[in-house]
Protein backbone atom coordinates (compact mmCIF):
# COMPACT_ATOMS: atom_id res chain seq x y z
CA UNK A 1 12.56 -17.19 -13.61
CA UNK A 2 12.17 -17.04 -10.17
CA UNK A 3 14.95 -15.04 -7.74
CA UNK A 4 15.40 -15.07 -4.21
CA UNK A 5 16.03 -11.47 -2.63
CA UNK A 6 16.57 -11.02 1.21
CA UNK A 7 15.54 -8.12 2.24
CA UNK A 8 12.92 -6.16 4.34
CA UNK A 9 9.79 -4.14 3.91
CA UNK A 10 10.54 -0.45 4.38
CA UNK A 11 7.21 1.00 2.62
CA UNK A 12 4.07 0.30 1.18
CA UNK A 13 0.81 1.34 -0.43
CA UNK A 14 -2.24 0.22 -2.06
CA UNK A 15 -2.94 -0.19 -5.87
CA UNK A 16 -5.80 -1.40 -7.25
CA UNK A 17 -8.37 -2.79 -4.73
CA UNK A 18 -6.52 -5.76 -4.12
CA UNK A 19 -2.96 -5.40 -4.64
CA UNK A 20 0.15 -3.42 -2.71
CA UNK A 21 3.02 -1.82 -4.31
CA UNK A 22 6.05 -2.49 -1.98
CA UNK A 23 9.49 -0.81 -1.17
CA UNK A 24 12.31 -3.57 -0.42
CA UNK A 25 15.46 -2.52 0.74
CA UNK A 26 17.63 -5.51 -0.17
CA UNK A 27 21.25 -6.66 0.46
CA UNK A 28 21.70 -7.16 -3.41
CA UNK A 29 20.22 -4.64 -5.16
CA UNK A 30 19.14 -1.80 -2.78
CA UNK A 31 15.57 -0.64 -3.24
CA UNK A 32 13.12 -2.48 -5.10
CA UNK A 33 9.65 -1.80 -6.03
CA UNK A 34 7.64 -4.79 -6.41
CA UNK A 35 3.66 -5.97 -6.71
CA UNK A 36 2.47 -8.07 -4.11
CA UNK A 37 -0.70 -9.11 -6.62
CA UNK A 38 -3.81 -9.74 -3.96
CA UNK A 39 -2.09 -9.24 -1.30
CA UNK A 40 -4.99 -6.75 0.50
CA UNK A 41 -7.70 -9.87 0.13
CA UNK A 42 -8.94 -11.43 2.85
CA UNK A 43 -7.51 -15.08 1.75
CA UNK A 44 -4.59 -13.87 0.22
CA UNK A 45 -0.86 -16.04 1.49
CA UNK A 46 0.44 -12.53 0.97
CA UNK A 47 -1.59 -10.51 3.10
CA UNK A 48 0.29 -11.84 6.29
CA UNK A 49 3.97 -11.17 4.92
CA UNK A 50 3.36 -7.52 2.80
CA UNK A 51 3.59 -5.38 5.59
CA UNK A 52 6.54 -2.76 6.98
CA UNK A 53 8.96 -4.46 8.76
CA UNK A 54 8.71 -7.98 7.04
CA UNK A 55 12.18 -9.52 6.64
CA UNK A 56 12.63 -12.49 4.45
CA UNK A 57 13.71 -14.08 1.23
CA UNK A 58 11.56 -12.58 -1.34
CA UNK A 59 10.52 -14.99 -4.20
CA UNK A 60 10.11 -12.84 -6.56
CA UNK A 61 10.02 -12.38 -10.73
CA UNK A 62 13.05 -9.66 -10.65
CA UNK A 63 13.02 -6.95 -13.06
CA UNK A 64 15.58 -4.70 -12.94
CA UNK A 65 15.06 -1.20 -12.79
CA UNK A 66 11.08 -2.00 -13.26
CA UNK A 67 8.39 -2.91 -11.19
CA UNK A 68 9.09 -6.59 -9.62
CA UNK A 69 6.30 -9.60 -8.83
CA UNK A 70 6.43 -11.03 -5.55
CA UNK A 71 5.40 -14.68 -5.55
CA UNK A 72 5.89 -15.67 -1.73
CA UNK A 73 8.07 -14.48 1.39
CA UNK A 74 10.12 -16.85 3.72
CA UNK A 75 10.05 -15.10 6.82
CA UNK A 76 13.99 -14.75 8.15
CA UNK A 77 12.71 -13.38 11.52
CA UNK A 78 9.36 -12.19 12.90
CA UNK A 79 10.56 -9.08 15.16
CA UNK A 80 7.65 -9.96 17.34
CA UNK A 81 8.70 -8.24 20.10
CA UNK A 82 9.52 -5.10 18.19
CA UNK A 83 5.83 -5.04 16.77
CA UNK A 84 4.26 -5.21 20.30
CA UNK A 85 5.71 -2.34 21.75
CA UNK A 86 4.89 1.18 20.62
CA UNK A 87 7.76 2.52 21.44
CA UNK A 88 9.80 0.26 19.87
CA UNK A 89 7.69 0.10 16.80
CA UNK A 90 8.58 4.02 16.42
CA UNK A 91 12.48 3.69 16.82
CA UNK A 92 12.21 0.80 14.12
CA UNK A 93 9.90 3.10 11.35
CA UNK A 94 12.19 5.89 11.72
CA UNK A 95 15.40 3.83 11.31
CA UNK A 96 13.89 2.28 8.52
CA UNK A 97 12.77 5.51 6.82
CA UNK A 98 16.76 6.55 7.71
CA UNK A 99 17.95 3.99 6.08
CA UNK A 100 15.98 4.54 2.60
CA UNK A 101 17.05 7.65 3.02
CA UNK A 102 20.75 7.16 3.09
CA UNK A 103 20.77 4.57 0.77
CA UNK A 104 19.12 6.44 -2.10
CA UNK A 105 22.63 8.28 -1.36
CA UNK A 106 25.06 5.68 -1.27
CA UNK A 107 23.71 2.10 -2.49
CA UNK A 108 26.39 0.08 -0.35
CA UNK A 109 25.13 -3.33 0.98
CA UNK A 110 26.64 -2.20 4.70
CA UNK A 111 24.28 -0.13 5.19
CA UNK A 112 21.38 -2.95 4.86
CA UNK A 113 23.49 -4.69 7.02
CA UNK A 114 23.78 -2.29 9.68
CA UNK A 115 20.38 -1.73 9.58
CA UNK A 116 18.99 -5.85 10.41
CA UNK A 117 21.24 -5.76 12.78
CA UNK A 118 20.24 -2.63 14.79
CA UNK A 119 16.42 -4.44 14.14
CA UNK A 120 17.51 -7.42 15.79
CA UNK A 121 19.13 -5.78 18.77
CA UNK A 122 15.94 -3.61 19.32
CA UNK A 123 13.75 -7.63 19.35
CA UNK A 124 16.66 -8.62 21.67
CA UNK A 125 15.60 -5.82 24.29
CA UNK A 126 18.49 -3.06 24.09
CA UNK A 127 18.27 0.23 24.73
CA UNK A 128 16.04 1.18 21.27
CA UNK A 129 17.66 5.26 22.27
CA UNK A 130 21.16 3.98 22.29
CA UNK A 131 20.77 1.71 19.14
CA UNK A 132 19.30 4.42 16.72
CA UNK A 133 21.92 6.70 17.68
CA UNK A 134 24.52 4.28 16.95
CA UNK A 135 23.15 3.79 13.69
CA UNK A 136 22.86 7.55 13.08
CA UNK A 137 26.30 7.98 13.40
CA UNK A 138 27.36 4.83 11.71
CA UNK A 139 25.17 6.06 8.39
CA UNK A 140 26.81 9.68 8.96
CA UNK A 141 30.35 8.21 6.81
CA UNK A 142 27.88 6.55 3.98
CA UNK A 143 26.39 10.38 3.68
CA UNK A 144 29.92 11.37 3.31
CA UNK A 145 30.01 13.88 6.80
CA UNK A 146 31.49 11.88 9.26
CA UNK A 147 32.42 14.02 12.11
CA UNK A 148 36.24 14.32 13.20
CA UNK A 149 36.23 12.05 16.87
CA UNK A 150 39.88 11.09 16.70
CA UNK A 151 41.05 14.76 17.34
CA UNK A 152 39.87 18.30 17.57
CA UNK A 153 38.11 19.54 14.40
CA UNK A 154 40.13 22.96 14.49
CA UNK A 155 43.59 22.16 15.25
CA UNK A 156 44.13 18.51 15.11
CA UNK A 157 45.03 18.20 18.84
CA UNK A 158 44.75 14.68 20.43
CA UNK A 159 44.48 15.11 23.62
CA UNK A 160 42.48 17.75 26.08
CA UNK A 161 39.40 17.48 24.23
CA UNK A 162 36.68 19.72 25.59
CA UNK A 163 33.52 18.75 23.88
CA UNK A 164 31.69 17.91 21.13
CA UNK A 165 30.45 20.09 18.97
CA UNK A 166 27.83 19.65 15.67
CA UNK A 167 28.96 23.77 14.52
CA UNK A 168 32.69 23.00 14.88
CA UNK A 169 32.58 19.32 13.31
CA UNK A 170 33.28 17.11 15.96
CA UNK A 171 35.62 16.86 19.36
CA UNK A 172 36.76 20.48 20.38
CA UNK A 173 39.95 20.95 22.78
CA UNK A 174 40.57 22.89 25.46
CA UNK A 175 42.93 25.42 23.22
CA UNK A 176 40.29 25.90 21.07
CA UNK A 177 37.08 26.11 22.72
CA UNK A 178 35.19 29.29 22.22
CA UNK A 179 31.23 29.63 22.82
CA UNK A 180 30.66 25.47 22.48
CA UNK A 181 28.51 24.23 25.22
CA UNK A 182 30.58 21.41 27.28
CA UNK A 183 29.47 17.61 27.33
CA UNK A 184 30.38 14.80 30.01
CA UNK A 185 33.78 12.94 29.75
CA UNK A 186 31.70 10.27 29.24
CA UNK A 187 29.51 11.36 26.22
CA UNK A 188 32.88 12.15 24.39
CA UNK A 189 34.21 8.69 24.80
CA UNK A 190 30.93 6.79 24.14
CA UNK A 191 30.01 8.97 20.84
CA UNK A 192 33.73 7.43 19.81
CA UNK A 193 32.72 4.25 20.84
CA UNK A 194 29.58 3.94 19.30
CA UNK A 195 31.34 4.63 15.56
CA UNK A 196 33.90 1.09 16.16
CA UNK A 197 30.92 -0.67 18.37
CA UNK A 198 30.16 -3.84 16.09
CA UNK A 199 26.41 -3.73 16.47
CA UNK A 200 26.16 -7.87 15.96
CA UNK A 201 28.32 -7.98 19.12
CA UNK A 202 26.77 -6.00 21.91
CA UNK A 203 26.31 -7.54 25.04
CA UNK A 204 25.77 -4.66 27.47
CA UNK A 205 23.99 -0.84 26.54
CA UNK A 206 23.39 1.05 30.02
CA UNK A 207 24.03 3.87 29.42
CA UNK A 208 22.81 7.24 32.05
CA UNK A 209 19.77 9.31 31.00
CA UNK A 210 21.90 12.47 30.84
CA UNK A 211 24.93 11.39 28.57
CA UNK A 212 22.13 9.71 26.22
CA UNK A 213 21.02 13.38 26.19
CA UNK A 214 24.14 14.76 25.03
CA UNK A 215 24.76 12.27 22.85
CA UNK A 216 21.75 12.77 20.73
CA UNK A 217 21.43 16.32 21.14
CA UNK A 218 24.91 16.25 18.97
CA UNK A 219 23.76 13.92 16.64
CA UNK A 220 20.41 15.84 15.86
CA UNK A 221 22.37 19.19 15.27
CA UNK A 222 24.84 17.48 13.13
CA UNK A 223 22.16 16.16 10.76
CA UNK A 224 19.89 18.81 11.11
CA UNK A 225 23.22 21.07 9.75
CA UNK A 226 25.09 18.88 6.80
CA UNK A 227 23.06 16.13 6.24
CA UNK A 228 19.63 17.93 4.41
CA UNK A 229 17.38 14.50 5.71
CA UNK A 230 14.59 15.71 7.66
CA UNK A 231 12.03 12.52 8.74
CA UNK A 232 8.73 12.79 9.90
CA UNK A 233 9.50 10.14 11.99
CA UNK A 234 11.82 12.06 13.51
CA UNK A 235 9.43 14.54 15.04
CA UNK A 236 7.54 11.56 16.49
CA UNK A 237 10.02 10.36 18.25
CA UNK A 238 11.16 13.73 19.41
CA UNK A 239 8.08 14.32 21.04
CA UNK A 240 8.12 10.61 22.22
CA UNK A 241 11.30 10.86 23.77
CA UNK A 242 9.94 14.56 25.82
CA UNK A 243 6.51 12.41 27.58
């Protein structure tokens, strides 16, 4: 029997001479392996619709827990102007490669969700920077360390917050600042933000260079210290983001 699975390409590699082995994340059933049987020939109806990034309704003999057939792909959208821009193209492989990340953690369908729709933003033309980093911290809760950004981290203190801080937790007041290094006004209301933001509904992401900054500076410590995920991707776009 033939099932329908939307979902999008996050990985794949060649087996055999002719065939792929791919790595769907899906809104059903998480990740899926699945043979895309000739899809590396030249005349292949595959070829076109096997590769990262491909979004669709997968046709597809399901086997669960095994090693799935794909029979044909209905593309859902293209992302063509993701895949011509190099820039974009790297924010997009290393929230993908995130996202299989944090969902070999936590297999909840919001996180596939999240994901398309941080995709579809990037086609749309917003701030790629902004996007990931609203994703980061939206995935932080599904890893189960979601920093405190309602009050201080220390003493529970609502008001006079100082700073944010990726050794202390989260916000840091006034009362109980020590060593932290201070942020903008700014960055501590956006990082906030960015947690409620419903990422289907943005209209607007200009944001200045130097709050970005502190923004992701935060979020980089805090998942470099309790998350364990390190992505090669990650590097790239570090050294992307210092050109």
């Amino acid at each position: 029997m033939i099932e329908k699975v939307e979902g999008i390409i996050i990985g794949e590699r060649a087996y055999s001479e002719t065939s792929k082995i791919l790595s769907i994340l899906t809104k059903e059933y998480g990740i899926i392996s699945c043979i895309a049987k000739g899809s590396r020939t030249l005349k292949s109806e595959l070829r076109s619709v096997t590769d990262k990034m491909t979004y669709g309704l997968f046709h597809m003999h399901y086997k669960e827990g095994k090693l799935s057939t794909l029979v044909s792909v209905d593309i859902i959208d293209p992302f063509r102007n993701i895949k011509k821009d190099i820039v974009k193209i790297s924010y997009a492989s290393f929230v993908l490669e995130l996202s299989e990340q944090v969902m070999k953690q936590n297999q909840n369908e919001e996180i596939y969700h999240l994901l398309i729709a941080t995709l579809k933003k990037m086609d749309e033309g917003f701030d790629s920077f902004v996007l990931t980093n609203i994703l980061e911290l939206k995935y932080l809760e599904y890893l189960g360390v979601m920093p405190i950004l309602d009050a201080c981290s220390v003493c529970g203190r609502k008001t006079s917050i100082a700073t944010l801080s990726s050794d202390r937790g989260g916000y840091v007041c006034n009362q109980c600042l020590t060593k932290e290094k201070l942020v903008s006004e700014k960055a501590i209301k956006l990082v906030r933000m960015f947690y409620y933001v419903d990422i289907n509904k943005i209209s607007t992401l200009e944001i200045n260079e130097s709050v970005k900054k502190e923004i992701n500076t935060f979020l980089e410590n805090y998942y470099d210290r309790y998350t364990g995920i390190y992505l090669k991707s990650k590097a790239f776009l570090q050294n992307l983001n210092r050109i």
